[in-house]
Protein backbone atom coordinates (compact mmCIF):
# COMPACT_ATOMS: atom_id res chain seq x y z
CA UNK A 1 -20.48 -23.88 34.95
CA UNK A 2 -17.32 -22.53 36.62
CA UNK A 3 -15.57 -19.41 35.50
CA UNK A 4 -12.85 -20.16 32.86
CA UNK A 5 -9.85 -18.28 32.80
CA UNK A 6 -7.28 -18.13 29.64
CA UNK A 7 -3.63 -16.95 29.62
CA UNK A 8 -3.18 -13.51 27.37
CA UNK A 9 -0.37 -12.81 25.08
CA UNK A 10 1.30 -10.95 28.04
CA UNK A 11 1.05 -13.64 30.60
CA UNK A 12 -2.12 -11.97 32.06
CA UNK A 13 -5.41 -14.32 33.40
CA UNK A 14 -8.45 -13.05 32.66
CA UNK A 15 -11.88 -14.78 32.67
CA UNK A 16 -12.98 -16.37 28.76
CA UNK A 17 -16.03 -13.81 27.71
CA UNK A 18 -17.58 -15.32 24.64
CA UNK A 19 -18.73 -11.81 23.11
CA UNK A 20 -15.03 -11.09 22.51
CA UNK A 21 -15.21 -14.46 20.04
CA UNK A 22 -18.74 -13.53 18.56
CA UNK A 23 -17.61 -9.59 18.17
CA UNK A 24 -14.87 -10.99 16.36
CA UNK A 25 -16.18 -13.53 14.24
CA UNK A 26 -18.43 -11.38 12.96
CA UNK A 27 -16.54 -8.90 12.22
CA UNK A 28 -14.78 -10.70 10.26
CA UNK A 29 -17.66 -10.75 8.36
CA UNK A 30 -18.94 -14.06 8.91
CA UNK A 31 -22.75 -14.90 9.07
CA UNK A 32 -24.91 -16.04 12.31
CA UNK A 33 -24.79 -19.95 11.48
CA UNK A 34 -20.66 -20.09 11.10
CA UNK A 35 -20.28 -17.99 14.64
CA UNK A 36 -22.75 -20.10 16.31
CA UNK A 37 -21.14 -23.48 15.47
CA UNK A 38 -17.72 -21.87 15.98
CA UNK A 39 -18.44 -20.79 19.42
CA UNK A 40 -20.07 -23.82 20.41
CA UNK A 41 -17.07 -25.63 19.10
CA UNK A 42 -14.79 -23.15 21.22
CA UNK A 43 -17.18 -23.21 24.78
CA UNK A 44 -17.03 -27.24 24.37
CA UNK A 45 -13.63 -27.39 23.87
CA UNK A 46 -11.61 -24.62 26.22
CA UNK A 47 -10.23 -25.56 29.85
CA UNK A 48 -9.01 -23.38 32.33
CA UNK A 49 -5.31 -22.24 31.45
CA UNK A 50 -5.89 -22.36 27.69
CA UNK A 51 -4.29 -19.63 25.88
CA UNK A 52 -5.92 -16.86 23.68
CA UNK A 53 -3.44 -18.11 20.70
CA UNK A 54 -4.71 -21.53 21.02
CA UNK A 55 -8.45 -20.01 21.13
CA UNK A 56 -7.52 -18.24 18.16
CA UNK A 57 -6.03 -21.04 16.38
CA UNK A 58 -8.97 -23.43 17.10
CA UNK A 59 -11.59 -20.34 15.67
CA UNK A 60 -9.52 -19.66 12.54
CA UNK A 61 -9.39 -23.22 11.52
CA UNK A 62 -13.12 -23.70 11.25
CA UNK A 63 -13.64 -20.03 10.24
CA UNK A 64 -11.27 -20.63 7.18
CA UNK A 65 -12.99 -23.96 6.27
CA UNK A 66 -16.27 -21.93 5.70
CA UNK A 67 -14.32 -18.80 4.49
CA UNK A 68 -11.03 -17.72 3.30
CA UNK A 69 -11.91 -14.19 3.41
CA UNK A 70 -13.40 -14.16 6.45
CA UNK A 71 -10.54 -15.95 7.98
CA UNK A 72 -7.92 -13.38 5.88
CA UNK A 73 -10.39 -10.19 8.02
CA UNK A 74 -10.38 -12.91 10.75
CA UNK A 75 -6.02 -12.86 11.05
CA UNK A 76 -6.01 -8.98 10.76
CA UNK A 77 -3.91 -8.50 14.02
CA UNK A 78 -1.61 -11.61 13.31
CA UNK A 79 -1.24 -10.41 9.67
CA UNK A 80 0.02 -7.16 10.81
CA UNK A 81 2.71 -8.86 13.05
CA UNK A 82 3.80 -10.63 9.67
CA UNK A 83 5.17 -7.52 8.50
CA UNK A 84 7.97 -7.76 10.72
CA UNK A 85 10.71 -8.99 11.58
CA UNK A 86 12.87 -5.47 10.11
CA UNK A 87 9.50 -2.75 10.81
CA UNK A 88 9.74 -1.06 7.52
CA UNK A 89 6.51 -2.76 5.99
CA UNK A 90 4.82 -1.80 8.99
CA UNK A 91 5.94 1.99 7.93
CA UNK A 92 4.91 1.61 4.50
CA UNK A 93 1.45 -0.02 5.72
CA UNK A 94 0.84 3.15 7.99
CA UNK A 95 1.73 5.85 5.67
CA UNK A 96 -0.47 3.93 2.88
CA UNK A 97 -3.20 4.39 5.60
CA UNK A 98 -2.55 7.76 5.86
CA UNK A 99 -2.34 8.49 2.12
CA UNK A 100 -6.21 6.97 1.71
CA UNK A 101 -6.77 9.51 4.33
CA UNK A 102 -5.53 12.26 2.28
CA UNK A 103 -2.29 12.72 3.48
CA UNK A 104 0.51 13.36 1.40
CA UNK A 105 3.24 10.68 3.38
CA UNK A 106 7.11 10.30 2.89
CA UNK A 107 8.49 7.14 4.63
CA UNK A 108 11.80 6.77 5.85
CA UNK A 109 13.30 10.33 5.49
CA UNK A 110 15.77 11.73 7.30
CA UNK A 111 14.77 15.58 8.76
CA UNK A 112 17.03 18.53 10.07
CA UNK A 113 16.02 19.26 13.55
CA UNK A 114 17.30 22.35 15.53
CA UNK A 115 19.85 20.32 17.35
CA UNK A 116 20.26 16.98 15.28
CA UNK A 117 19.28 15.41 12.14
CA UNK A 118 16.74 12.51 13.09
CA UNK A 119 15.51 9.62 10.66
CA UNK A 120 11.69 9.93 10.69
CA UNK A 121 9.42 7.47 9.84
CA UNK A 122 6.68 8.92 8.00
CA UNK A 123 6.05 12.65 7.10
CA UNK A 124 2.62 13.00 6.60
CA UNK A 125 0.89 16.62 5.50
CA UNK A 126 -2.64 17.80 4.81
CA UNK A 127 -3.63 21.03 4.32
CA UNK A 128 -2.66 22.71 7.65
CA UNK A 129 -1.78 19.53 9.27
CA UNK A 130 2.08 18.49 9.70
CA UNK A 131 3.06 15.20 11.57
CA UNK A 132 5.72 13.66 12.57
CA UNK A 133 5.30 9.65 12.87
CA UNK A 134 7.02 7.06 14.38
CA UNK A 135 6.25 3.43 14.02
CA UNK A 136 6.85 1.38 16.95
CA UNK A 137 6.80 -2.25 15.43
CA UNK A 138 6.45 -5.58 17.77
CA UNK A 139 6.34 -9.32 16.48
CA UNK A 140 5.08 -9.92 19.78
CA UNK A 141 1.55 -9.76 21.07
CA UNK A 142 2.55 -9.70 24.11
CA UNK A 143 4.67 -6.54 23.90
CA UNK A 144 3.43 -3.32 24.98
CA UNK A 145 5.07 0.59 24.27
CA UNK A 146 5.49 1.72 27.70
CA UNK A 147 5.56 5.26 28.63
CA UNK A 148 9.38 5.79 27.76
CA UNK A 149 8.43 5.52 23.96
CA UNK A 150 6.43 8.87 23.82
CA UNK A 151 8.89 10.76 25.96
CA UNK A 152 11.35 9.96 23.66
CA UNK A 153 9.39 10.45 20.72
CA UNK A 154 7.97 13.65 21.98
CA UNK A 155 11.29 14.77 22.96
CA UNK A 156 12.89 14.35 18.76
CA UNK A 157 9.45 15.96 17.70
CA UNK A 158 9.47 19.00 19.67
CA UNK A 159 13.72 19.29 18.21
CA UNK A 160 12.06 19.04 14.80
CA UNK A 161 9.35 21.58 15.42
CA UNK A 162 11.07 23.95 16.33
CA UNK A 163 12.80 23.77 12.50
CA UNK A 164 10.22 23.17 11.14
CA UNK A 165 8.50 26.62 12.49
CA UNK A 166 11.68 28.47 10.85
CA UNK A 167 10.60 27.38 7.31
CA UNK A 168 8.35 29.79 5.32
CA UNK A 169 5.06 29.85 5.69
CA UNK A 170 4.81 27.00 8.87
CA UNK A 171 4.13 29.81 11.79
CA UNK A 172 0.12 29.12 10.74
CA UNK A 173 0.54 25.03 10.80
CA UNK A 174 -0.51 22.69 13.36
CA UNK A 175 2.60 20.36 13.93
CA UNK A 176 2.38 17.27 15.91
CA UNK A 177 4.25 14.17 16.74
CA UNK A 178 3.01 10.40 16.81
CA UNK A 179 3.33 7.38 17.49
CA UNK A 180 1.95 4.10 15.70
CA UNK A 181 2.26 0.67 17.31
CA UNK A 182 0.69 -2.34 15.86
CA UNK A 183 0.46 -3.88 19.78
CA UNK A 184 -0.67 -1.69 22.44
CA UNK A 185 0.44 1.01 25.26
CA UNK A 186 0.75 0.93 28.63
CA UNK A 187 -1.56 3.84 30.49
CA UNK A 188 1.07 5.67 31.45
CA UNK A 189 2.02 5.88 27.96
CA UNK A 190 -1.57 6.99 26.77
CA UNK A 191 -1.57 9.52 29.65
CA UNK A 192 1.59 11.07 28.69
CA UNK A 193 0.42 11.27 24.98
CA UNK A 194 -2.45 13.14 26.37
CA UNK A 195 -0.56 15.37 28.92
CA UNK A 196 2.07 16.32 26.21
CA UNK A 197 -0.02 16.47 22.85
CA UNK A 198 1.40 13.45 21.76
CA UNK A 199 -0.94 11.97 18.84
CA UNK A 200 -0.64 7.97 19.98
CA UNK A 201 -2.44 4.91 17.51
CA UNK A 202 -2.15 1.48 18.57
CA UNK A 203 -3.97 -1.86 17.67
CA UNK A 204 -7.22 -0.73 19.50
CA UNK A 205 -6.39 3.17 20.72
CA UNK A 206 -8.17 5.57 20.31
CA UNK A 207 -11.42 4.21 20.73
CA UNK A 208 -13.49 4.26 17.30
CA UNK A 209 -10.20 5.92 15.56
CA UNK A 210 -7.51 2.84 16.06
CA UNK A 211 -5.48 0.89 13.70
CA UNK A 212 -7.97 -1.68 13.46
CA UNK A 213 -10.84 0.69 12.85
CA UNK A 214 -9.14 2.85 10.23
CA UNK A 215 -8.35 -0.44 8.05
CA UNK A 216 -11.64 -1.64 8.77
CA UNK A 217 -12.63 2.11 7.10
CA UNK A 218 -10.10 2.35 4.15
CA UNK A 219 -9.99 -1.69 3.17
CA UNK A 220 -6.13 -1.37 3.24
CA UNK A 221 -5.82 -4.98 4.33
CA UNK A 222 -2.16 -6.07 4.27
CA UNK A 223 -1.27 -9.13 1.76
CA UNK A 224 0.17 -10.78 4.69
CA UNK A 225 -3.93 -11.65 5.62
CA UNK A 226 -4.49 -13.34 2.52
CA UNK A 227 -4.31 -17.56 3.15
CA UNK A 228 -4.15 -18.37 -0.68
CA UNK A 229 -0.38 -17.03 -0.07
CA UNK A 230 2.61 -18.95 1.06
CA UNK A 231 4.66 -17.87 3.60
CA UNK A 232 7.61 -17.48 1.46
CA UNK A 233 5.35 -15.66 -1.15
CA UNK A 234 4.59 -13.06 1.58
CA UNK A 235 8.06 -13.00 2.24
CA UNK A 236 8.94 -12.24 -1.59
CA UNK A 237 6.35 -9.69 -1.75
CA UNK A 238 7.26 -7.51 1.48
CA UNK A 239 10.86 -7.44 0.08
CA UNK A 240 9.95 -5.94 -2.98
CA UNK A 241 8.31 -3.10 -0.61
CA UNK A 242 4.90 -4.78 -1.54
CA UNK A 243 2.46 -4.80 1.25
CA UNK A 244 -1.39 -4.37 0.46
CA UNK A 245 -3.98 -6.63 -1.21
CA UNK A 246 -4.78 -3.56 -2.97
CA UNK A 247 -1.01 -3.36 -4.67
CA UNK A 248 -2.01 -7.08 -5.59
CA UNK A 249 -5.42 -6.20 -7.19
CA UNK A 250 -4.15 -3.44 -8.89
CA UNK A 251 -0.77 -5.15 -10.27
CA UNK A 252 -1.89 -8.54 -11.00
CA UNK A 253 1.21 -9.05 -12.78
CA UNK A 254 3.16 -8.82 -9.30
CA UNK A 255 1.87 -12.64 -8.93
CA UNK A 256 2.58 -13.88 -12.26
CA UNK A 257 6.18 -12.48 -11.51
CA UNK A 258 6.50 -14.36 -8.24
CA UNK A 259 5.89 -17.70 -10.19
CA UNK A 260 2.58 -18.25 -9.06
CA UNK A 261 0.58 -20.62 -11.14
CA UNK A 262 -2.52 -18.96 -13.10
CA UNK A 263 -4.95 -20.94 -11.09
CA UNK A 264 -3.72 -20.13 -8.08
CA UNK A 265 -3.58 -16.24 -9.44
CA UNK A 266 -7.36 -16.57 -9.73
CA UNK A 267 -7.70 -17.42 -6.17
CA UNK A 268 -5.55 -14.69 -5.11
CA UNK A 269 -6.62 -11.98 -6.84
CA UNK A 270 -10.17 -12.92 -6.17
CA UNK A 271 -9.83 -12.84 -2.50
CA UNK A 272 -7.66 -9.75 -2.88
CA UNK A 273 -10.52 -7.90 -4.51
CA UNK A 274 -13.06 -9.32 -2.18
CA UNK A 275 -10.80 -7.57 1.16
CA UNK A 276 -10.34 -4.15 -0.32
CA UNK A 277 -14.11 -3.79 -0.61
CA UNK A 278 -15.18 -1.54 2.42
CA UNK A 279 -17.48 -3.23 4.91
């Protein structure tokens, strides 16, 4: 059989490798018999030039058929990008992750640097530990944070530092600046964040530590993955500064205020649940 190659969200070719699908699939949580007759559905059906969106498409169809949670784990990356269009969900989302890690977060603040006062994105603070965070949002896959992002980023953090090192009791804290992007960075970018001390996060950096992994770790799945919600519902919800399945589960009354109908609550709330449990 001749090598197939797809088109990536960037416009990139690069040959079809059927582990990605299986990694995937099964991360998702779904069991050997679904992946199997997904994949063979996939291999029989690509052609060279086929998109990874269409590949996805294709996959979530029959994965949701068989699942709707595994589809909702399935949509992870595309349910992040349907936090957008303004960003601020995405903020919320990441310092939610943060609090389940123990960090005390404030979103949207504004902080006094030595020069300037900057808006920051999240504050986050545990024990020693002092970040500064900004959350570079995309609605597009194929959009990456190139290396001007950190220097810029680096360059409002280290004004802010040196502030922050005038307060009371900070000359013993570690400060640091961040980034979060919920697409990817370029390797200049990544090697800048390591030159500088630049903390960087994106859909699958660092390795074993990424956005992906960490929601993977704390369940914080955003409501946007959940298919037993209509787009508009989403749209309600995110407004209302709303953004995990966990709010959901937690606040069942949050549906019942939206207008949803009781059976469709159930459904909801059910598959809400069923995502927050760690796996």
């Amino acid at each position: 059989m001749n090598r197939i190659y797809i088109i990536k969200a960037n416009g990139e070719r690069a040959p079809f490798q059927i582990e990605k699908l299986k990694n995937s699939l099964e991360r998702a949580g779904a069991d050997k018999k679904t992946v199997d007759q997904i994949v063979e559905y996939v291999e029989g059906t690509i052609y060279d030039g086929i998109t990874t969106k269409q590949i996805y498409r294709m996959a979530f169809r029959m994965l949701k058929g068989k699942t709707r949670v595994g589809a909702s784990r399935y949509k992870l990356k595309k349910a992040i990008m349907e936090l957008g269009p303004s960003g601020f969900p995405f903020e919320r989302f990441v310092g939610k992750i943060l609090g389940q890690e123990g960090f005390r977060t404030e979103v949207g603040v504004m902080v006094q640097g030595s020069c300037v006062v900057h808006e920051v994105d999240v504050i986050a603070q545990k024990d020693n530990d002092h970040f500064m965070i900004e959350c570079k949002f995309h609605g597009d896959q194929g959009r990456f944070c190139n290396v001007k992002i950190p220097l810029y980023i680096q360059s409002r953090f280290q004004d802010v530092e040196q502030q922050w090192r005038k307060q009371t009791g900070h000359r013993s804290k570690f400060h640091q600046g961040w980034v979060y992007t919920n697409t990817r960075f370029t390797t200049d970018a990544i090697e800048y964040g390591k030159c500088s001390g630049l903390g960087l996060v994106s859909w699958d950096y660092p390795k074993d530590n990424s956005l992906k992994d960490r929601i993977d770790r704390s369940g914080l799945h955003p409501l946007t993955s959940l298919t037993t919600l209509t787009k508009a519902e989403k749209t309600g919800l995110l407004k209302k500064d709303i953004v995990l399945c966990k709010e959901l589960s937690d606040n069942p009354q949050l549906l019942q205020e939206a207008g949803i109908s009781k059976i469709r609550q159930k459904k909801i709330l059910t598959d809400s649940q069923e995502l927050c449990n760690l796996h």
